[in-house]
PDB file of N, CA and C in Angstrom:
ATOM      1  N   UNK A   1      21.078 -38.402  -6.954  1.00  0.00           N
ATOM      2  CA  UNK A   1      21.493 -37.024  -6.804  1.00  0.00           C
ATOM      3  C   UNK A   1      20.753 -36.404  -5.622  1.00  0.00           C
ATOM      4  N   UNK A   2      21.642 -36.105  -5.141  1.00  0.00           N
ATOM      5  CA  UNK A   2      21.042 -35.381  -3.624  1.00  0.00           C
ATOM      6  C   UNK A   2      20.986 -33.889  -3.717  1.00  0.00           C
ATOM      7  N   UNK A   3      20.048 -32.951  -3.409  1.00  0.00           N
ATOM      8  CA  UNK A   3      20.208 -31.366  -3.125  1.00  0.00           C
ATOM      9  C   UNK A   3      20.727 -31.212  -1.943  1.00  0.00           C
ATOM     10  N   UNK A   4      21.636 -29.875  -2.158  1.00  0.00           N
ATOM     11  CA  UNK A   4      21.976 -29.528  -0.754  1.00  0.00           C
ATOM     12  C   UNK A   4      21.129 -28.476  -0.500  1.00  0.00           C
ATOM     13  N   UNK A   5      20.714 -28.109   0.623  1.00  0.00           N
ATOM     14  CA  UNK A   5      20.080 -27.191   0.764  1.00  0.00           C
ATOM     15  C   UNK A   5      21.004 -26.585   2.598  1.00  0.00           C
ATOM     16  N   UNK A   6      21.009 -24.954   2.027  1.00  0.00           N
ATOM     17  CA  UNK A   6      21.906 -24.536   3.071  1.00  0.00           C
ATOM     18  C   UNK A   6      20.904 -24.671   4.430  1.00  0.00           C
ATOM     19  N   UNK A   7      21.833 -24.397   5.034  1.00  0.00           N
ATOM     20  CA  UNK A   7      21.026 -24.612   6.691  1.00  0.00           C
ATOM     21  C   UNK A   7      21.475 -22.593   6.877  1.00  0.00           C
ATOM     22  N   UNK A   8      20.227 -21.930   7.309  1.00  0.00           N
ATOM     23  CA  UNK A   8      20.408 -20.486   7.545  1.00  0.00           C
ATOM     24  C   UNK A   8      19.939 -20.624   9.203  1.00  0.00           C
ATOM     25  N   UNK A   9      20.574 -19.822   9.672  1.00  0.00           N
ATOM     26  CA  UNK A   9      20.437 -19.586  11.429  1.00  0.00           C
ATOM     27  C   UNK A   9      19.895 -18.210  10.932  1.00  0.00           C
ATOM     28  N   UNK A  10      18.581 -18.347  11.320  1.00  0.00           N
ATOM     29  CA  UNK A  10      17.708 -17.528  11.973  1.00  0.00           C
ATOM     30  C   UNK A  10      18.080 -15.864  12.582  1.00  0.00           C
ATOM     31  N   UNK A  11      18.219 -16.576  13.697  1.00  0.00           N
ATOM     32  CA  UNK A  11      19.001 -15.565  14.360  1.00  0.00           C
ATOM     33  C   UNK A  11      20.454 -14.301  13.737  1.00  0.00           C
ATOM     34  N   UNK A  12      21.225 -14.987  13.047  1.00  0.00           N
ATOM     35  CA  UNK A  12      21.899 -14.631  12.510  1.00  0.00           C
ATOM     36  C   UNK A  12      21.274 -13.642  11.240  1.00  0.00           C
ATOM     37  N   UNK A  13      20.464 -13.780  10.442  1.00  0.00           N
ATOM     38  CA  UNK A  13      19.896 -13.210   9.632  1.00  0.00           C
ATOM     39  C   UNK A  13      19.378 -12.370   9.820  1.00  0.00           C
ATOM     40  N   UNK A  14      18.488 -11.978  11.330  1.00  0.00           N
ATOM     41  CA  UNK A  14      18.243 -10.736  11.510  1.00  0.00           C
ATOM     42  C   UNK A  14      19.085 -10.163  12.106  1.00  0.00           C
ATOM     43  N   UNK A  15      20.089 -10.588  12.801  1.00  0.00           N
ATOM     44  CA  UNK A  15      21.043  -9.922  13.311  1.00  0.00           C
ATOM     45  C   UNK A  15      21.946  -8.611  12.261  1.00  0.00           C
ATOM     46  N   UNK A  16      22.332  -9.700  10.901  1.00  0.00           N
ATOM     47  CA  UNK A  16      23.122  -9.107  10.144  1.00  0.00           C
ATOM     48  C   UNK A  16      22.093  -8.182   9.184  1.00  0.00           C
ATOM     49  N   UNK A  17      20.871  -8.312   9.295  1.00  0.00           N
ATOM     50  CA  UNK A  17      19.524  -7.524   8.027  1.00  0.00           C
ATOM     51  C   UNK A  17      18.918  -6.710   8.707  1.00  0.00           C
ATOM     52  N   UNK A  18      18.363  -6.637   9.982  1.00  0.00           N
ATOM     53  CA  UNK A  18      17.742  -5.645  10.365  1.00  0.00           C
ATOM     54  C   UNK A  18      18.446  -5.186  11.871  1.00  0.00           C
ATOM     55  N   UNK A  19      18.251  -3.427  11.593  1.00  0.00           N
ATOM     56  CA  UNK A  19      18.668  -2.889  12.663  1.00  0.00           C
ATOM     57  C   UNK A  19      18.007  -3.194  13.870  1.00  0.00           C
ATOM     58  N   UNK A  20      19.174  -3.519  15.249  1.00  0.00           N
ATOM     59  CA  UNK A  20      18.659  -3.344  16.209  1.00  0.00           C
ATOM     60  C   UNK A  20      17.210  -2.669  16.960  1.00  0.00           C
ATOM     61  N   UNK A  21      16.956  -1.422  16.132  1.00  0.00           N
ATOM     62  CA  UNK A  21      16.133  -0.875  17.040  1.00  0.00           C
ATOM     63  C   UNK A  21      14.882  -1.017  16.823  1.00  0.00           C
ATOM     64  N   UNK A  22      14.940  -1.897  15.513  1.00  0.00           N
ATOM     65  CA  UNK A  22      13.583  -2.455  15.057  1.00  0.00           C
ATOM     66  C   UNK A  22      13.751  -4.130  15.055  1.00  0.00           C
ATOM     67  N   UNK A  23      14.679  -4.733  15.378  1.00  0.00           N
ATOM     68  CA  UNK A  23      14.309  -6.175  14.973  1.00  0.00           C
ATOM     69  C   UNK A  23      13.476  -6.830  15.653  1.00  0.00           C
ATOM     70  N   UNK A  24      13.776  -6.778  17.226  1.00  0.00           N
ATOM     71  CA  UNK A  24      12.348  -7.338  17.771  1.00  0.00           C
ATOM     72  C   UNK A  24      10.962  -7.225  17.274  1.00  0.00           C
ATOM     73  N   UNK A  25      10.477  -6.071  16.639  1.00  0.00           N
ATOM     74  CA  UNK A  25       9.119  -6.221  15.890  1.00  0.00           C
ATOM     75  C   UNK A  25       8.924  -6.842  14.911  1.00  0.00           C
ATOM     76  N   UNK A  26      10.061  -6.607  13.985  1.00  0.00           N
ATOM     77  CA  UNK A  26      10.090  -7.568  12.755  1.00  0.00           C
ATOM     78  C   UNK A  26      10.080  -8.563  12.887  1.00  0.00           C
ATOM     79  N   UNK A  27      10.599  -9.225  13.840  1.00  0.00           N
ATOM     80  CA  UNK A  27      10.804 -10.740  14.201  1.00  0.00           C
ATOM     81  C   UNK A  27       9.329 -11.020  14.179  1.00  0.00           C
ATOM     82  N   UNK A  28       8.898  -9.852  15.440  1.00  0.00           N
ATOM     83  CA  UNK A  28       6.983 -10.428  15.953  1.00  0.00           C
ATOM     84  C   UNK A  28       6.337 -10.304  14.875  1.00  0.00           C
ATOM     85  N   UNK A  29       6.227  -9.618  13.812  1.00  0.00           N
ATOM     86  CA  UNK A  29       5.512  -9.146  12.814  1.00  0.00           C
ATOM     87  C   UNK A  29       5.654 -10.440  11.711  1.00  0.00           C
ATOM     88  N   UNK A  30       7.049 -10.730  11.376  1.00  0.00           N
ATOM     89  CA  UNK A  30       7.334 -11.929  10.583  1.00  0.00           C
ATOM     90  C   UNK A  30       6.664 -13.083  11.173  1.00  0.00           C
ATOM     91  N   UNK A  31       7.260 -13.767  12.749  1.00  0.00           N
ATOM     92  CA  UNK A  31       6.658 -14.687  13.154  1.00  0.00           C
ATOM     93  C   UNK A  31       5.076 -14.900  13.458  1.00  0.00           C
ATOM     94  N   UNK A  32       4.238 -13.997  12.772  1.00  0.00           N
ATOM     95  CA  UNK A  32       2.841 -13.608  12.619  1.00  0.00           C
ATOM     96  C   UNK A  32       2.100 -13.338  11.680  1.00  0.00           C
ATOM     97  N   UNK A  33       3.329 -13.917  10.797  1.00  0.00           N
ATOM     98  CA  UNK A  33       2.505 -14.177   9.530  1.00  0.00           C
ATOM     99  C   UNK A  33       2.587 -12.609   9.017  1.00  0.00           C
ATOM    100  N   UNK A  34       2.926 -11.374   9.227  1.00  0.00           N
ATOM    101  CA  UNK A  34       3.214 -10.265   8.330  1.00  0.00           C
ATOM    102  C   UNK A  34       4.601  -9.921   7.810  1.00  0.00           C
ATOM    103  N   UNK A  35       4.372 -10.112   6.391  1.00  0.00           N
ATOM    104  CA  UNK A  35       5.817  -9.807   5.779  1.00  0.00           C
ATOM    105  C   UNK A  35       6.337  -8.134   6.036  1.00  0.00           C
ATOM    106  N   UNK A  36       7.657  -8.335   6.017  1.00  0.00           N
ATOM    107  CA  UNK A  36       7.889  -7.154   5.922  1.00  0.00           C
ATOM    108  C   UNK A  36       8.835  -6.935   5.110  1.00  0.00           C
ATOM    109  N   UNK A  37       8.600  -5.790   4.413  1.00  0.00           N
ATOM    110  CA  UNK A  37       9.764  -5.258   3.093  1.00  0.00           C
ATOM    111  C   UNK A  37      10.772  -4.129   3.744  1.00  0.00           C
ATOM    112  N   UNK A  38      10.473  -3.421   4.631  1.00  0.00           N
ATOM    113  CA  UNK A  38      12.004  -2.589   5.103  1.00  0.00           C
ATOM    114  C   UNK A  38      11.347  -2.375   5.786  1.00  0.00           C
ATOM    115  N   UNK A  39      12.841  -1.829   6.436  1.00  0.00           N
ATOM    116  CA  UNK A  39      12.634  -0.813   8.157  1.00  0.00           C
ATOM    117  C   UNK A  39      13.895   0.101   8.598  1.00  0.00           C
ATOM    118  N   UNK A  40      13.532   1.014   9.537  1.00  0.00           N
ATOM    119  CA  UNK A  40      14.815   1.567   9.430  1.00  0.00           C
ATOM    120  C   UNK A  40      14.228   1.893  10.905  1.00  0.00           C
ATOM    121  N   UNK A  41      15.583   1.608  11.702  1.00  0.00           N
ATOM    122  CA  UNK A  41      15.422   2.158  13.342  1.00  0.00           C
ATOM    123  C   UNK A  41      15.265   3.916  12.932  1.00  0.00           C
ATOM    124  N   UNK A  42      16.256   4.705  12.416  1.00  0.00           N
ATOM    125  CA  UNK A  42      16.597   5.878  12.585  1.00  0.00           C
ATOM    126  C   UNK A  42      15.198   6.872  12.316  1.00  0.00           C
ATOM    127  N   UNK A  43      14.438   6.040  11.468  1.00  0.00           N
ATOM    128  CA  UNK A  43      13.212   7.113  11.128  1.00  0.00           C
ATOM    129  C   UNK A  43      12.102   6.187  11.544  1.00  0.00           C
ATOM    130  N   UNK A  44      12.385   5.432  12.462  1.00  0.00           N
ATOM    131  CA  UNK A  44      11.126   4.574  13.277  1.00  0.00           C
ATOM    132  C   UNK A  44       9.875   3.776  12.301  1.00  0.00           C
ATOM    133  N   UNK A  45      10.576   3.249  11.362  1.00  0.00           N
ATOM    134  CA  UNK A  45       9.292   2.729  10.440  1.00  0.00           C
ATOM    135  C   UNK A  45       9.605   1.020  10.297  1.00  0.00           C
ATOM    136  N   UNK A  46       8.324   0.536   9.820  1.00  0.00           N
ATOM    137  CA  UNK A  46       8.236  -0.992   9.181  1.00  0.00           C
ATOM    138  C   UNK A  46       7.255  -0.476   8.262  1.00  0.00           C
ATOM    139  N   UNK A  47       7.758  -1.562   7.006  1.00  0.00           N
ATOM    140  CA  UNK A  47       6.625  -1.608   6.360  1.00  0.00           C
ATOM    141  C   UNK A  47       6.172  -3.069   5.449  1.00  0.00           C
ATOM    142  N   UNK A  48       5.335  -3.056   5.845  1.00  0.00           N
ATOM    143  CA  UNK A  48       4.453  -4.686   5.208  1.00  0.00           C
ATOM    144  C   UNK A  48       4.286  -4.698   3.722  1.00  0.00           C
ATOM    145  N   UNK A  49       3.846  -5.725   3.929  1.00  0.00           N
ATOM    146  CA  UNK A  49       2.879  -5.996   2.784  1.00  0.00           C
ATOM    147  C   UNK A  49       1.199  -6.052   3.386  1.00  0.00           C
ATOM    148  N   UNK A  50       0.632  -6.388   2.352  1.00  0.00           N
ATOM    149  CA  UNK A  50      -0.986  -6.232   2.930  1.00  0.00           C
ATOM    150  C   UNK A  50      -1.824  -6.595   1.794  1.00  0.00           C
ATOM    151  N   UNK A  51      -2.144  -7.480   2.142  1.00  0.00           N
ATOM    152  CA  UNK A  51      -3.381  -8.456   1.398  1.00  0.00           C
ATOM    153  C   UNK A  51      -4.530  -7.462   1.429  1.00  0.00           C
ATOM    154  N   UNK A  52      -5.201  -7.231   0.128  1.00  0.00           N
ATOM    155  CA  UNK A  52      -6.669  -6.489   0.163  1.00  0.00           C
ATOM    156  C   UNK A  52      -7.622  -7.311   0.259  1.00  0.00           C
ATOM    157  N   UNK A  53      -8.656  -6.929   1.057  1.00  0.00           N
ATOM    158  CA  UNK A  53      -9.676  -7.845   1.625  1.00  0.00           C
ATOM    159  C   UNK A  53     -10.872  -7.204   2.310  1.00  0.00           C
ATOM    160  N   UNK A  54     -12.386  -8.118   2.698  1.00  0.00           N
ATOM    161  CA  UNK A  54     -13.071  -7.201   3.510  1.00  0.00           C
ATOM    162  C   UNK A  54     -13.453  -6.211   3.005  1.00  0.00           C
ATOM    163  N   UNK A  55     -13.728  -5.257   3.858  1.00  0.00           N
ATOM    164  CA  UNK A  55     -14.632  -3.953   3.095  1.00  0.00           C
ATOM    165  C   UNK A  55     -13.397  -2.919   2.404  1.00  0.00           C
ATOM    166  N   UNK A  56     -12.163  -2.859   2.740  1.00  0.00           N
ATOM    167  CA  UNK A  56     -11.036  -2.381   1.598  1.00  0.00           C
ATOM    168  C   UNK A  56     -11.361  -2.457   0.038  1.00  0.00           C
ATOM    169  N   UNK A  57     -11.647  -4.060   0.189  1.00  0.00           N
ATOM    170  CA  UNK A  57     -11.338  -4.516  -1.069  1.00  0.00           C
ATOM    171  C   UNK A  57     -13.196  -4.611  -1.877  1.00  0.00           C
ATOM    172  N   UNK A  58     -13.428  -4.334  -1.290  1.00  0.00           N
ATOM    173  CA  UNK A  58     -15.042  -4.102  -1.697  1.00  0.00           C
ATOM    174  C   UNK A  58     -15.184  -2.007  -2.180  1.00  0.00           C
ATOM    175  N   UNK A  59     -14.493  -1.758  -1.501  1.00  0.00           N
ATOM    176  CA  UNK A  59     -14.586  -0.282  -1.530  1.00  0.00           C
ATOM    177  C   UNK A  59     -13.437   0.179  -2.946  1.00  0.00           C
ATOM    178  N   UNK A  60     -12.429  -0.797  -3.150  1.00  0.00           N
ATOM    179  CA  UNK A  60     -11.842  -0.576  -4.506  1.00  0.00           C
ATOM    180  C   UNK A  60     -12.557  -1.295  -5.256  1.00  0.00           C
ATOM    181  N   UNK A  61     -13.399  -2.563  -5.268  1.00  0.00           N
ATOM    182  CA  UNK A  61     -14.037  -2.701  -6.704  1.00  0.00           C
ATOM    183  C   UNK A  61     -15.365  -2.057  -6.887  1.00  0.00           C
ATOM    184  N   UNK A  62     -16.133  -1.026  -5.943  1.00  0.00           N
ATOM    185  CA  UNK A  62     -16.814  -0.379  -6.240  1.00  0.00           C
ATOM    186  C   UNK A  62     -16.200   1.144  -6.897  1.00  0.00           C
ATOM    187  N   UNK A  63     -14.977   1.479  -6.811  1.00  0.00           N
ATOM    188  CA  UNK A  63     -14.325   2.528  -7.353  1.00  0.00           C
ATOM    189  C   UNK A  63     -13.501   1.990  -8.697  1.00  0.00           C
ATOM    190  N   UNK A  64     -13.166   1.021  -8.778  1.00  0.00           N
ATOM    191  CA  UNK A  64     -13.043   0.605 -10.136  1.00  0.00           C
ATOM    192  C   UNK A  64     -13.814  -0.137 -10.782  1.00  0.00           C
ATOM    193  N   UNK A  65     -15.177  -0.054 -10.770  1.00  0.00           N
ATOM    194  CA  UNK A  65     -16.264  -0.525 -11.305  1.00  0.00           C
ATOM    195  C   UNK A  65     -16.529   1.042 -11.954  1.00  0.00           C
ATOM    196  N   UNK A  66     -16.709   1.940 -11.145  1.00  0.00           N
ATOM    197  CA  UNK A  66     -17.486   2.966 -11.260  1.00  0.00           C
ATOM    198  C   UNK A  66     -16.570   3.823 -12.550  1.00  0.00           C
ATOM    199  N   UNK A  67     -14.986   3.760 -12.570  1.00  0.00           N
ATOM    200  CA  UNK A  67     -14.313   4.014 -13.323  1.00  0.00           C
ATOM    201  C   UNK A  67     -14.636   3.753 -14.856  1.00  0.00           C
ATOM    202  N   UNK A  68     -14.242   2.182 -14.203  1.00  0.00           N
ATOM    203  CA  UNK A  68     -14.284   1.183 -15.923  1.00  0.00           C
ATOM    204  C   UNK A  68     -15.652   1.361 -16.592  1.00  0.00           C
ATOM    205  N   UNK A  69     -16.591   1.601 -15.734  1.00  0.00           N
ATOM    206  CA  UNK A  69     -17.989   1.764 -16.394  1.00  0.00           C
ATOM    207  C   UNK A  69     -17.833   3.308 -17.238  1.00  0.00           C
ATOM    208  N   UNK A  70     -17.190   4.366 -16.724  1.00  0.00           N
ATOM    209  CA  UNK A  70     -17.462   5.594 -17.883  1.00  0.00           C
ATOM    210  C   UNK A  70     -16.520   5.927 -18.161  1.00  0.00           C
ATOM    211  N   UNK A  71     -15.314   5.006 -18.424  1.00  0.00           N
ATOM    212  CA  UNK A  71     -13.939   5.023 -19.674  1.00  0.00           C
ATOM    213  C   UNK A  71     -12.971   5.551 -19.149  1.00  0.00           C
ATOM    214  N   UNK A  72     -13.611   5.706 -17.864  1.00  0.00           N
ATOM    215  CA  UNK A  72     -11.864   6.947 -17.256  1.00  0.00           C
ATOM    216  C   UNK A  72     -11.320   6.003 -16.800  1.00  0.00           C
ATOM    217  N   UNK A  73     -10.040   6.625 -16.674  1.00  0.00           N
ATOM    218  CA  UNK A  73      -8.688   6.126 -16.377  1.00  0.00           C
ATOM    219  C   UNK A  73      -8.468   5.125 -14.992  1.00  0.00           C
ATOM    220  N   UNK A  74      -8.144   3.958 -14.856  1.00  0.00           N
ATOM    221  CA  UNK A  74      -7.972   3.740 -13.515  1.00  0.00           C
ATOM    222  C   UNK A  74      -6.849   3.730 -12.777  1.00  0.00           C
ATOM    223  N   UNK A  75      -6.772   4.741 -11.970  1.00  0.00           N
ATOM    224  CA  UNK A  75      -5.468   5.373 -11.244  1.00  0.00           C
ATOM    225  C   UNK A  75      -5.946   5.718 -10.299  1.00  0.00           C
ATOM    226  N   UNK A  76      -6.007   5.255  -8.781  1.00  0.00           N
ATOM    227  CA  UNK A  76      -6.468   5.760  -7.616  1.00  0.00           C
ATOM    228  C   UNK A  76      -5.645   5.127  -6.534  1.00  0.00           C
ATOM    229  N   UNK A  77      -5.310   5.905  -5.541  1.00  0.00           N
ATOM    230  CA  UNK A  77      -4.789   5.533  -4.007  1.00  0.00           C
ATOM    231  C   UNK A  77      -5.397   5.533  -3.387  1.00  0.00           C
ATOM    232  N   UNK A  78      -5.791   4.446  -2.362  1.00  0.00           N
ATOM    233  CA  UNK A  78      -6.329   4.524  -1.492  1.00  0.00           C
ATOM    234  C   UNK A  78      -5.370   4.181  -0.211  1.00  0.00           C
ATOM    235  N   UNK A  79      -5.463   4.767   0.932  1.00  0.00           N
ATOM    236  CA  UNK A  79      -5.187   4.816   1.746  1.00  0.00           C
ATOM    237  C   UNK A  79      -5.592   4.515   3.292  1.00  0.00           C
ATOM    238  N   UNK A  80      -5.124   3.214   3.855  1.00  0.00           N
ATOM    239  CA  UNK A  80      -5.947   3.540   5.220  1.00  0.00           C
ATOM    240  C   UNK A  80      -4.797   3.902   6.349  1.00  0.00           C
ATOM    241  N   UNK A  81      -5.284   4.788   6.596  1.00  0.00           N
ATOM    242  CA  UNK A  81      -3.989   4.984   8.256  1.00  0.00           C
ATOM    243  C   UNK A  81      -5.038   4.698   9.622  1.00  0.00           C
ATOM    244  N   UNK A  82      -4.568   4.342  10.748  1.00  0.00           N
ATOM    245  CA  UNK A  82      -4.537   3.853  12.186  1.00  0.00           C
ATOM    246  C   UNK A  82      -3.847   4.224  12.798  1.00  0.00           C
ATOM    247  N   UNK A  83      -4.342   5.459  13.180  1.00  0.00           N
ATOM    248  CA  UNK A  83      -3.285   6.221  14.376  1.00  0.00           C
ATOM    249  C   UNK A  83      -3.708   5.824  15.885  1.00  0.00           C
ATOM    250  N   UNK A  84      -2.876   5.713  16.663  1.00  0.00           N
ATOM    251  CA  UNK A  84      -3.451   5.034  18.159  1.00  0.00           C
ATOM    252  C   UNK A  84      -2.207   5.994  18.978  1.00  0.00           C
ATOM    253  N   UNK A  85      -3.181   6.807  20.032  1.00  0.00           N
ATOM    254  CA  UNK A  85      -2.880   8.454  20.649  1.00  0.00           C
ATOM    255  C   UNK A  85      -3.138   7.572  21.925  1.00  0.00           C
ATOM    256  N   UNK A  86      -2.318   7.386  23.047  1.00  0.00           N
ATOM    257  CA  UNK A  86      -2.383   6.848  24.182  1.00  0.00           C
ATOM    258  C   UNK A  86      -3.478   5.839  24.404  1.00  0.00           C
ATOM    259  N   UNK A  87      -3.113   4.943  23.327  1.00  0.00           N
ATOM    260  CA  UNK A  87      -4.088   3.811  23.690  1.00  0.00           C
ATOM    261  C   UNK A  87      -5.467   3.769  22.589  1.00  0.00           C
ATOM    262  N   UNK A  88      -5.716   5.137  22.177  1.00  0.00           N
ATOM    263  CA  UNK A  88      -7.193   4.943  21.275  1.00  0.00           C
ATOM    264  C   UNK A  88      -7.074   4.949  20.067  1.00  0.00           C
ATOM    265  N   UNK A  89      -7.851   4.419  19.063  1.00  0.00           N
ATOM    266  CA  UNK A  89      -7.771   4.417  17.767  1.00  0.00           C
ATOM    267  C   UNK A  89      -8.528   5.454  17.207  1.00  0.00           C
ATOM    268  N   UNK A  90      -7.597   6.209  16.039  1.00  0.00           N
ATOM    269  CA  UNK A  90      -8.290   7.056  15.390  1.00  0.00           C
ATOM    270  C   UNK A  90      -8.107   6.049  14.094  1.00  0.00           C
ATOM    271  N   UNK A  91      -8.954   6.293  12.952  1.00  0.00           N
ATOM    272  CA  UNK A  91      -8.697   5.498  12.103  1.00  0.00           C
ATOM    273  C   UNK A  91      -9.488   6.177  10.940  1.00  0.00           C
ATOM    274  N   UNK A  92      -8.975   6.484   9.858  1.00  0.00           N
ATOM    275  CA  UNK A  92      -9.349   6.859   8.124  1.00  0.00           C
ATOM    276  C   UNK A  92      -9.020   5.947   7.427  1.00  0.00           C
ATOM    277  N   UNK A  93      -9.401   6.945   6.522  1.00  0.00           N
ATOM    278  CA  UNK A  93      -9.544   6.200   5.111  1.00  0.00           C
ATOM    279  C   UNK A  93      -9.457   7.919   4.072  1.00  0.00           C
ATOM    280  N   UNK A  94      -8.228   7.043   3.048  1.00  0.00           N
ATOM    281  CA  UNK A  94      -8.648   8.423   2.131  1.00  0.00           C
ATOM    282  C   UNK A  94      -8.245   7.832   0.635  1.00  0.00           C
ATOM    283  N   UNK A  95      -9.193   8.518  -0.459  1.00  0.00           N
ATOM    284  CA  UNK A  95      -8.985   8.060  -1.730  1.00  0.00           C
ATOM    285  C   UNK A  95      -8.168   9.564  -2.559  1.00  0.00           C
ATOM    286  N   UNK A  96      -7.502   9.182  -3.232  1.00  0.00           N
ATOM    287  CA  UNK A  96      -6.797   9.866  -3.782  1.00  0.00           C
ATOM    288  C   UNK A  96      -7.145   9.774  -5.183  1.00  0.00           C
ATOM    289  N   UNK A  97      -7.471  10.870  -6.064  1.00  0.00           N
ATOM    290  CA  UNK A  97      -7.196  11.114  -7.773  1.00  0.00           C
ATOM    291  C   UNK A  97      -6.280  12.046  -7.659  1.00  0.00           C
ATOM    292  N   UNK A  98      -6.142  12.706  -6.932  1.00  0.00           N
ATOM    293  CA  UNK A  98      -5.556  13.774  -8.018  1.00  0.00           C
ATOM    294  C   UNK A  98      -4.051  13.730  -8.590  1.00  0.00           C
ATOM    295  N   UNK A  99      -2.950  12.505  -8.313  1.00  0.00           N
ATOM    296  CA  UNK A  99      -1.917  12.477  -8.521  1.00  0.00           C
ATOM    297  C   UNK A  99      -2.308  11.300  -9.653  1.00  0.00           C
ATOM    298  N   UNK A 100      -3.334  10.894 -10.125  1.00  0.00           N
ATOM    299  CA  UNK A 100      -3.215  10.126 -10.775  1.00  0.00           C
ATOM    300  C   UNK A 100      -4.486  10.279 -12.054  1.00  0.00           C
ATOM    301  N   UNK A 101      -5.012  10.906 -11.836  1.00  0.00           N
ATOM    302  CA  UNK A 101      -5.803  10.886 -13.051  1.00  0.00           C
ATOM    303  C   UNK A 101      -6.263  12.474 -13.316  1.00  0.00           C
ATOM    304  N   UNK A 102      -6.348  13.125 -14.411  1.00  0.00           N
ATOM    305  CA  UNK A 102      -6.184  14.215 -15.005  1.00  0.00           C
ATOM    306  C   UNK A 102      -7.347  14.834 -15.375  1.00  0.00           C
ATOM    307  N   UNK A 103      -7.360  15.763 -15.637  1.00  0.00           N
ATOM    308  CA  UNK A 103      -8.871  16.724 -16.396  1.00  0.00           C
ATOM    309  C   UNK A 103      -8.312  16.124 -17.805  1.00  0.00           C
ATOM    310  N   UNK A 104      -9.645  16.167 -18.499  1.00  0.00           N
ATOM    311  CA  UNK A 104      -9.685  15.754 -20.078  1.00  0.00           C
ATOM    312  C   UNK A 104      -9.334  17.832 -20.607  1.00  0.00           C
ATOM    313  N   UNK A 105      -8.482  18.112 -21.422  1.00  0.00           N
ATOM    314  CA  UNK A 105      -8.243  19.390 -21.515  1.00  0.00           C
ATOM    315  C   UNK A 105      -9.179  19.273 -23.333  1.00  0.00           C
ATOM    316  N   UNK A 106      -9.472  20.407 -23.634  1.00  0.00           N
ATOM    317  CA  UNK A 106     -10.855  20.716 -24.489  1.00  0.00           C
ATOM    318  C   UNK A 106     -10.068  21.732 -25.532  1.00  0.00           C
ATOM    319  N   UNK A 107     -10.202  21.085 -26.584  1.00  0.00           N
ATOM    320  CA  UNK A 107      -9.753  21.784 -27.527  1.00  0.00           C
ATOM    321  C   UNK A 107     -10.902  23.161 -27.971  1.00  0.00           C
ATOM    322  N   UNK A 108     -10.230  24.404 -27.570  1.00  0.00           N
ATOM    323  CA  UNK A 108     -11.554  25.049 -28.150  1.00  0.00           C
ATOM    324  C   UNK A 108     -11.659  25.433 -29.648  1.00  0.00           C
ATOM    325  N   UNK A 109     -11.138  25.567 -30.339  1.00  0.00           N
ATOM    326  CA  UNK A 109     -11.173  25.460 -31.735  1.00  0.00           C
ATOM    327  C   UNK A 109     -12.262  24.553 -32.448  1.00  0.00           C
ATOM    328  N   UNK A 110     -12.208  23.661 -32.170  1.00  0.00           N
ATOM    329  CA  UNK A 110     -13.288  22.219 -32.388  1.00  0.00           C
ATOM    330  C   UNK A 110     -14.322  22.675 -31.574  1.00  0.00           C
ATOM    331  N   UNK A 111     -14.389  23.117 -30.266  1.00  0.00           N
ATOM    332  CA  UNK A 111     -15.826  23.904 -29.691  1.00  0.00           C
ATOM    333  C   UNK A 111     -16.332  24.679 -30.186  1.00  0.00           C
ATOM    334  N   UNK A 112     -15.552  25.394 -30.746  1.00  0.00           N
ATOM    335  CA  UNK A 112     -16.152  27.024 -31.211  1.00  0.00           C
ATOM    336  C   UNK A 112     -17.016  26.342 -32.985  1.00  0.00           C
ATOM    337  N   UNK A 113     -16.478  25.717 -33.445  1.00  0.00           N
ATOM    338  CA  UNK A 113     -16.961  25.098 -34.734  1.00  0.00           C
ATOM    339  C   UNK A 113     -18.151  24.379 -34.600  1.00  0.00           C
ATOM    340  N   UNK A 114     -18.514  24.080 -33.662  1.00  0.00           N
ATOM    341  CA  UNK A 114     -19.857  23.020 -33.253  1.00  0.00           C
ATOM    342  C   UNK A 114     -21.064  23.642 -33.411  1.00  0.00           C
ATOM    343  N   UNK A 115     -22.107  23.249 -34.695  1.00  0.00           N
ATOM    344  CA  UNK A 115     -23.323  23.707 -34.601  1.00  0.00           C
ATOM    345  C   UNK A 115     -24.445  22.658 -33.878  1.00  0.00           C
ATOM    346  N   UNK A 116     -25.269  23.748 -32.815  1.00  0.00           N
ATOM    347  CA  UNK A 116     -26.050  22.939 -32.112  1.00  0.00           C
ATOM    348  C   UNK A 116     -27.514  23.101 -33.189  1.00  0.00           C
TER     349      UNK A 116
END
């Protein structure tokens, strides 16, 4: 028993999957070892995937260490952007709670009852 396995032209695949005004990058980006999950010429974007690693990935298990250690919730974004303004790099970093983890809300009834 033999498999067939289709023969796909390359070329053809990005032709018919990604828009013109981005395929040349995707191509470079793919043939470089970065995946990419969409793109759209009209609003000028790609977007990858991205392996966590390096000091990223050192900087989330010190934030979910710090979590898991006093019971709260683990829900955090982190974010890095790389903006490059005629050639120079600006570059952040930002952590996000507040879309993801909540104030504990305090019953005062049960406060007001508490003898110290």
């Amino acid at each position: 028993m033999s498999l067939k396995i289709p023969i796909v032209n390359v070329m053809n695949w990005y032709t018919e999957n990604i828009e013109e005004g981005v395929r040349d990058l995707v191509r470079l980006l793919r043939d470089n070892g970065f995946n990419t999950e969409c793109s759209c010429h009209h609003d000028m974007y790609i977007q990858c995937q991205y392996v966590c690693n390096g000091s990223l990935f050192d900087l989330h298990n010190l934030i979910y260490n710090y979590l898991y250690e006093r019971g709260e919730k683990l829900d955090y974004r982190i974010e890095v952007v790389m903006e490059v303004k005629d050639g120079h790099q600006y570059c952040s970093l930002n952590i996000d709670f507040s879309k993801v983890r909540k104030p504990v809300k305090r019953n005062r009834k049960k406060e007001e009852n508490i003898t110290i």
